[in-house]
C-alpha atoms as a PDB file:
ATOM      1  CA  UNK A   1      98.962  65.063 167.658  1.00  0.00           C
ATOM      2  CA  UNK A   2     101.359  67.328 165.688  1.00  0.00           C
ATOM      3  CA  UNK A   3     105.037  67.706 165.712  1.00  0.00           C
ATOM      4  CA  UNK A   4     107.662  70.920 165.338  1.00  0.00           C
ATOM      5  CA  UNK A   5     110.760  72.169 164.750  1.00  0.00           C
ATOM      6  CA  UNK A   6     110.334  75.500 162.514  1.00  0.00           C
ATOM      7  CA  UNK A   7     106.853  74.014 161.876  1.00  0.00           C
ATOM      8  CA  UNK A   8     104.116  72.109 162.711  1.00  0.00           C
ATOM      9  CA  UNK A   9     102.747  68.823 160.970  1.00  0.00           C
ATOM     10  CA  UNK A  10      99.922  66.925 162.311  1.00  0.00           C
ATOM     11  CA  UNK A  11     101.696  63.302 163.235  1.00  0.00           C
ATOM     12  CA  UNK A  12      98.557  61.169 164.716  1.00  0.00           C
ATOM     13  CA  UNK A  13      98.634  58.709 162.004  1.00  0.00           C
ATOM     14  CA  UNK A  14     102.275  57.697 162.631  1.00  0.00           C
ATOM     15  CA  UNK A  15     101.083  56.728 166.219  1.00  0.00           C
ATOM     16  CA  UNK A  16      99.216  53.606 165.587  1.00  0.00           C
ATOM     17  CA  UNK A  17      98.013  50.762 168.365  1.00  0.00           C
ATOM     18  CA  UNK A  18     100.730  48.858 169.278  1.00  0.00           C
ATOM     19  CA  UNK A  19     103.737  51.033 167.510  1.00  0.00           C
ATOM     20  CA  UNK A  20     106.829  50.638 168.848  1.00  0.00           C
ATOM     21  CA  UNK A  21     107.835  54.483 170.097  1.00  0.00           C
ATOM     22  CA  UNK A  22     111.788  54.335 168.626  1.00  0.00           C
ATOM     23  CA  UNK A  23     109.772  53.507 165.129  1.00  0.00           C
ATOM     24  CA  UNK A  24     107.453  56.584 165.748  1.00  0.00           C
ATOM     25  CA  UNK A  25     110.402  59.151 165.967  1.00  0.00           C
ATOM     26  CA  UNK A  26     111.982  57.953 163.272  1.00  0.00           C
ATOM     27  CA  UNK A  27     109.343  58.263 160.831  1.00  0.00           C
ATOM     28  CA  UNK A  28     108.164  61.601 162.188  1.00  0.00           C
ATOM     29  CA  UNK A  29     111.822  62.936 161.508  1.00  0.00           C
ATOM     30  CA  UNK A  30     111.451  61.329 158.370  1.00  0.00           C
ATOM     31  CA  UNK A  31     107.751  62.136 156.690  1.00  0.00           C
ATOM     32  CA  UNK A  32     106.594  64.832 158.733  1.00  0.00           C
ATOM     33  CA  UNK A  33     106.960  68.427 157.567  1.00  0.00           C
ATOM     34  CA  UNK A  34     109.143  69.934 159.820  1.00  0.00           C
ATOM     35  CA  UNK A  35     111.769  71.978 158.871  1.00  0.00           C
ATOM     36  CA  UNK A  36     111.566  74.838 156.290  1.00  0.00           C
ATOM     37  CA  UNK A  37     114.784  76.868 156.867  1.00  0.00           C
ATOM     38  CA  UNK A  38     117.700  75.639 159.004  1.00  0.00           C
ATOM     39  CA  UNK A  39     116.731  73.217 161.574  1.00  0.00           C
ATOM     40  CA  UNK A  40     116.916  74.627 164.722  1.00  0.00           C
ATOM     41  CA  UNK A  41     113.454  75.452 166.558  1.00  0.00           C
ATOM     42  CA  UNK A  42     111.449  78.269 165.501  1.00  0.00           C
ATOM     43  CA  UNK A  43     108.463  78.051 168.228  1.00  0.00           C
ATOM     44  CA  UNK A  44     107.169  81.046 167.232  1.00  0.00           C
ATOM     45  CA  UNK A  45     107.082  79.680 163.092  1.00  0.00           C
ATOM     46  CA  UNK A  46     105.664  76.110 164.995  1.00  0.00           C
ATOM     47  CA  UNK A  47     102.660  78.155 165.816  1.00  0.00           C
ATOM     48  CA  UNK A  48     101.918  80.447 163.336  1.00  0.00           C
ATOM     49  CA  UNK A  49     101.713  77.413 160.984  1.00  0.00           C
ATOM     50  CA  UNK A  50      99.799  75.377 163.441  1.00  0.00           C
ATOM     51  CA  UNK A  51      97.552  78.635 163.656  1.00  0.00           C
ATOM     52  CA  UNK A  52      97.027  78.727 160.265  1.00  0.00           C
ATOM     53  CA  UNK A  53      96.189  75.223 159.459  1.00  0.00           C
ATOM     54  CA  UNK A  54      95.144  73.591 162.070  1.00  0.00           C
ATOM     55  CA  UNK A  55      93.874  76.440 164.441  1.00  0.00           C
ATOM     56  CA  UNK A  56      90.363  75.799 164.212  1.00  0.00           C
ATOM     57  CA  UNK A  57      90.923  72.375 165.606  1.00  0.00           C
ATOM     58  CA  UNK A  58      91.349  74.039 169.142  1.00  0.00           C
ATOM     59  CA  UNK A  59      88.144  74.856 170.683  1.00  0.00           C
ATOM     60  CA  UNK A  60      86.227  75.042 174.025  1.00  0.00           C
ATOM     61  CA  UNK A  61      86.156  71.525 174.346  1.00  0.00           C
ATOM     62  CA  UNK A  62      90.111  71.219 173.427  1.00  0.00           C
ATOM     63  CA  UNK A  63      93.379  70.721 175.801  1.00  0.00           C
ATOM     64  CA  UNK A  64      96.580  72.308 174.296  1.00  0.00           C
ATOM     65  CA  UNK A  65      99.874  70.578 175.495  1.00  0.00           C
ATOM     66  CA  UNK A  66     103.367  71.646 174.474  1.00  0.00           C
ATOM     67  CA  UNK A  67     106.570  70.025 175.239  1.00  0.00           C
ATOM     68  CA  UNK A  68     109.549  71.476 174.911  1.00  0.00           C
ATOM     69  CA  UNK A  69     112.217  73.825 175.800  1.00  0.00           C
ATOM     70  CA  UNK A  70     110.670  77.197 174.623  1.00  0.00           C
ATOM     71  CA  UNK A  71     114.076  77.962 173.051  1.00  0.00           C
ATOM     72  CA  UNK A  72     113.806  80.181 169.924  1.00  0.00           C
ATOM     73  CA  UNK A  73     116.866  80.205 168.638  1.00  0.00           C
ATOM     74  CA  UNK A  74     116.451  84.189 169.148  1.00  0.00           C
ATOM     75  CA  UNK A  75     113.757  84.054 166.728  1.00  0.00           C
ATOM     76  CA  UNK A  76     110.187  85.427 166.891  1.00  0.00           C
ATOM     77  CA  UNK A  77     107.944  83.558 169.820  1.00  0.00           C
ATOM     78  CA  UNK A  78     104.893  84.399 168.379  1.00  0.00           C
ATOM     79  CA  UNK A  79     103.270  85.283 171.484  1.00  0.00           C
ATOM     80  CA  UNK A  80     100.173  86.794 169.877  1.00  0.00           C
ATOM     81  CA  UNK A  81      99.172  83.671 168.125  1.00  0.00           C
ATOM     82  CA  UNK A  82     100.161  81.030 170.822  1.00  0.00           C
ATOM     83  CA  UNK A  83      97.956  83.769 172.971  1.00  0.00           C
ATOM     84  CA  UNK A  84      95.090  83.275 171.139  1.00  0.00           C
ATOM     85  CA  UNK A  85      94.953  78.987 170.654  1.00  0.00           C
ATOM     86  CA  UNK A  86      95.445  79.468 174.784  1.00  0.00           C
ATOM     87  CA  UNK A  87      92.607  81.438 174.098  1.00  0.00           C
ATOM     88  CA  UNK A  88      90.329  78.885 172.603  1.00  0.00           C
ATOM     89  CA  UNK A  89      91.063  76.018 174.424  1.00  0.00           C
ATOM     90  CA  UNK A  90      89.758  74.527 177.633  1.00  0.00           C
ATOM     91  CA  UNK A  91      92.808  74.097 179.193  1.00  0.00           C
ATOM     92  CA  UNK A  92      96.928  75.145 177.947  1.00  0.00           C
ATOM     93  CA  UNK A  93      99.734  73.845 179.616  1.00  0.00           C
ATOM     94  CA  UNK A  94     103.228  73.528 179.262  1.00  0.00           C
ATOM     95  CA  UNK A  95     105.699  70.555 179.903  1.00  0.00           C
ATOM     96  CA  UNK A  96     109.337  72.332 180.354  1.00  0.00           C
ATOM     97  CA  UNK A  97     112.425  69.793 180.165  1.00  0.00           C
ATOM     98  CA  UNK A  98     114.998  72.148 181.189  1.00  0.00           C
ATOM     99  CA  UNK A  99     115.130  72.889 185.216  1.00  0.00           C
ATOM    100  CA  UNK A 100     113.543  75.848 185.675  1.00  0.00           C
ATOM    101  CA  UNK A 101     116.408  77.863 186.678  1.00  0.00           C
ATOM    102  CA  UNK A 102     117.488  78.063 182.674  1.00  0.00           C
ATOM    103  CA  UNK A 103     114.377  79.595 181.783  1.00  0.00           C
ATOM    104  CA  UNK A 104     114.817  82.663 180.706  1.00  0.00           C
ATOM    105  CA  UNK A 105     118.346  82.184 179.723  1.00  0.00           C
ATOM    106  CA  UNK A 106     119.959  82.637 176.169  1.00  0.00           C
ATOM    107  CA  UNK A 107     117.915  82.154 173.648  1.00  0.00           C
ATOM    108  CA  UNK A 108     115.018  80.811 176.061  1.00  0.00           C
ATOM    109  CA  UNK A 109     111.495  82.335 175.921  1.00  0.00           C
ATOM    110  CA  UNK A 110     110.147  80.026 178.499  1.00  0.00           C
ATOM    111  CA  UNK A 111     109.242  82.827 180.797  1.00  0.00           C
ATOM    112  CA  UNK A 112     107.943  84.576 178.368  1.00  0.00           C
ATOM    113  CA  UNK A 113     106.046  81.744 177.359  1.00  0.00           C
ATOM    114  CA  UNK A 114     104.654  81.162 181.026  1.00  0.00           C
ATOM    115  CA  UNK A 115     103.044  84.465 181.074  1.00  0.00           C
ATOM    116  CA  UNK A 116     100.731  82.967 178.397  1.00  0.00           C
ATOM    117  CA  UNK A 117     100.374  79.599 179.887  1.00  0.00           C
ATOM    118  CA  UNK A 118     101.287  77.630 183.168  1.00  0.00           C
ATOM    119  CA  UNK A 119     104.697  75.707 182.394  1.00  0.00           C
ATOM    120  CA  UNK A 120     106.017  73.058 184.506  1.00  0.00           C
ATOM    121  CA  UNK A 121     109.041  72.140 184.842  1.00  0.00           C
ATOM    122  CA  UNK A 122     108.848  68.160 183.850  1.00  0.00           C
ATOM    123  CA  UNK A 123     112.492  66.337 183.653  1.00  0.00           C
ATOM    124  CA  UNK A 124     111.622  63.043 185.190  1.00  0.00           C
ATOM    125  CA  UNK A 125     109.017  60.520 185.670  1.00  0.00           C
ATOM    126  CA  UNK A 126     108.325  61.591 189.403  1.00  0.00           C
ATOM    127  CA  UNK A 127     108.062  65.404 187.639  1.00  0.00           C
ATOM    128  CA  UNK A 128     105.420  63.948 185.105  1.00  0.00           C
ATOM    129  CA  UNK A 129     103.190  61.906 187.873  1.00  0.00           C
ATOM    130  CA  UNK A 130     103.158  65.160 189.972  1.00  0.00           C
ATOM    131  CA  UNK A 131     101.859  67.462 187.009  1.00  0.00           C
ATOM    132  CA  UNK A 132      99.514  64.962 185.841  1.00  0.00           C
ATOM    133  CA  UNK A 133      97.981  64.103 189.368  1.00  0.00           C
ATOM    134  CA  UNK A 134      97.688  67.981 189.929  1.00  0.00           C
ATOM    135  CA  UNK A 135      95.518  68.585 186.828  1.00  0.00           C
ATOM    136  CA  UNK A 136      93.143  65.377 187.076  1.00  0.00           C
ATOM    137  CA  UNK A 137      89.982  66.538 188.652  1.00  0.00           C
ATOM    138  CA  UNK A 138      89.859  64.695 192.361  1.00  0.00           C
END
């Protein structure tokens, strides 16, 4: 599992059997290595450095899941690279927490970013339960 502001760190060890999920956050804000500049999300930056050391990790075999808002704070999306991990794994999808009418606005890439992958739009539970139950096989 790996975590991102202006860049990726892998975060699996923080989420251990039994951890409570407040605790998680906190010490992935704390000890993972996420911001390199400013703060503010750099997607594109996210996945060039996931790319770069993690990439080989995605493979045929591999399901690639992003959450968030796909905005890039007008910075680079690195379409190219996300591209190519879509590329490489099985299945890409995208779980979207803004309503889907505010992609594409401001600083938003999301549609951009939907070219590349299917995004859906997933701001509640109900949301969740109906993108999970259409991407289980039947």
């Amino acid at each position: 599992m790996f975590a991102f502001v202006e860049r990726a760190d892998e975060v699996t060890h923080l989420f251990a059997p039994g951890a409570e999920l407040g605790g998680v956050m906190q010490r992935v804000l704390r000890e993972a290595s996420l911001v390199s500049f400013d703060g503010h999300s750099d997607y594109g930056g996210s996945f060039g450095t996931f790319a770069e050391q993690w990439g080989d990790a995605v493979g045929p075999r591999t399901s690639l899941l992003v959450l968030g808002d796909g905005r890039t704070n007008y910075r680079d999306p690195n379409l190219a690279v996300l591209k190519r991990l879509v590329g490489q794994a099985r299945h890409a999808h995208w779980l979207n927490p803004e309503p889907r009418t505010h992609w594409g606005s401001g600083d938003s890439a999301a549609l951009r970013y939907a070219d590349v992958l299917p995004m859906h739009e997933c701001r509640t539970a109900a949301q969740l339960a109906a993108v999970v139950e259409a991407l289980l096989p039947v």
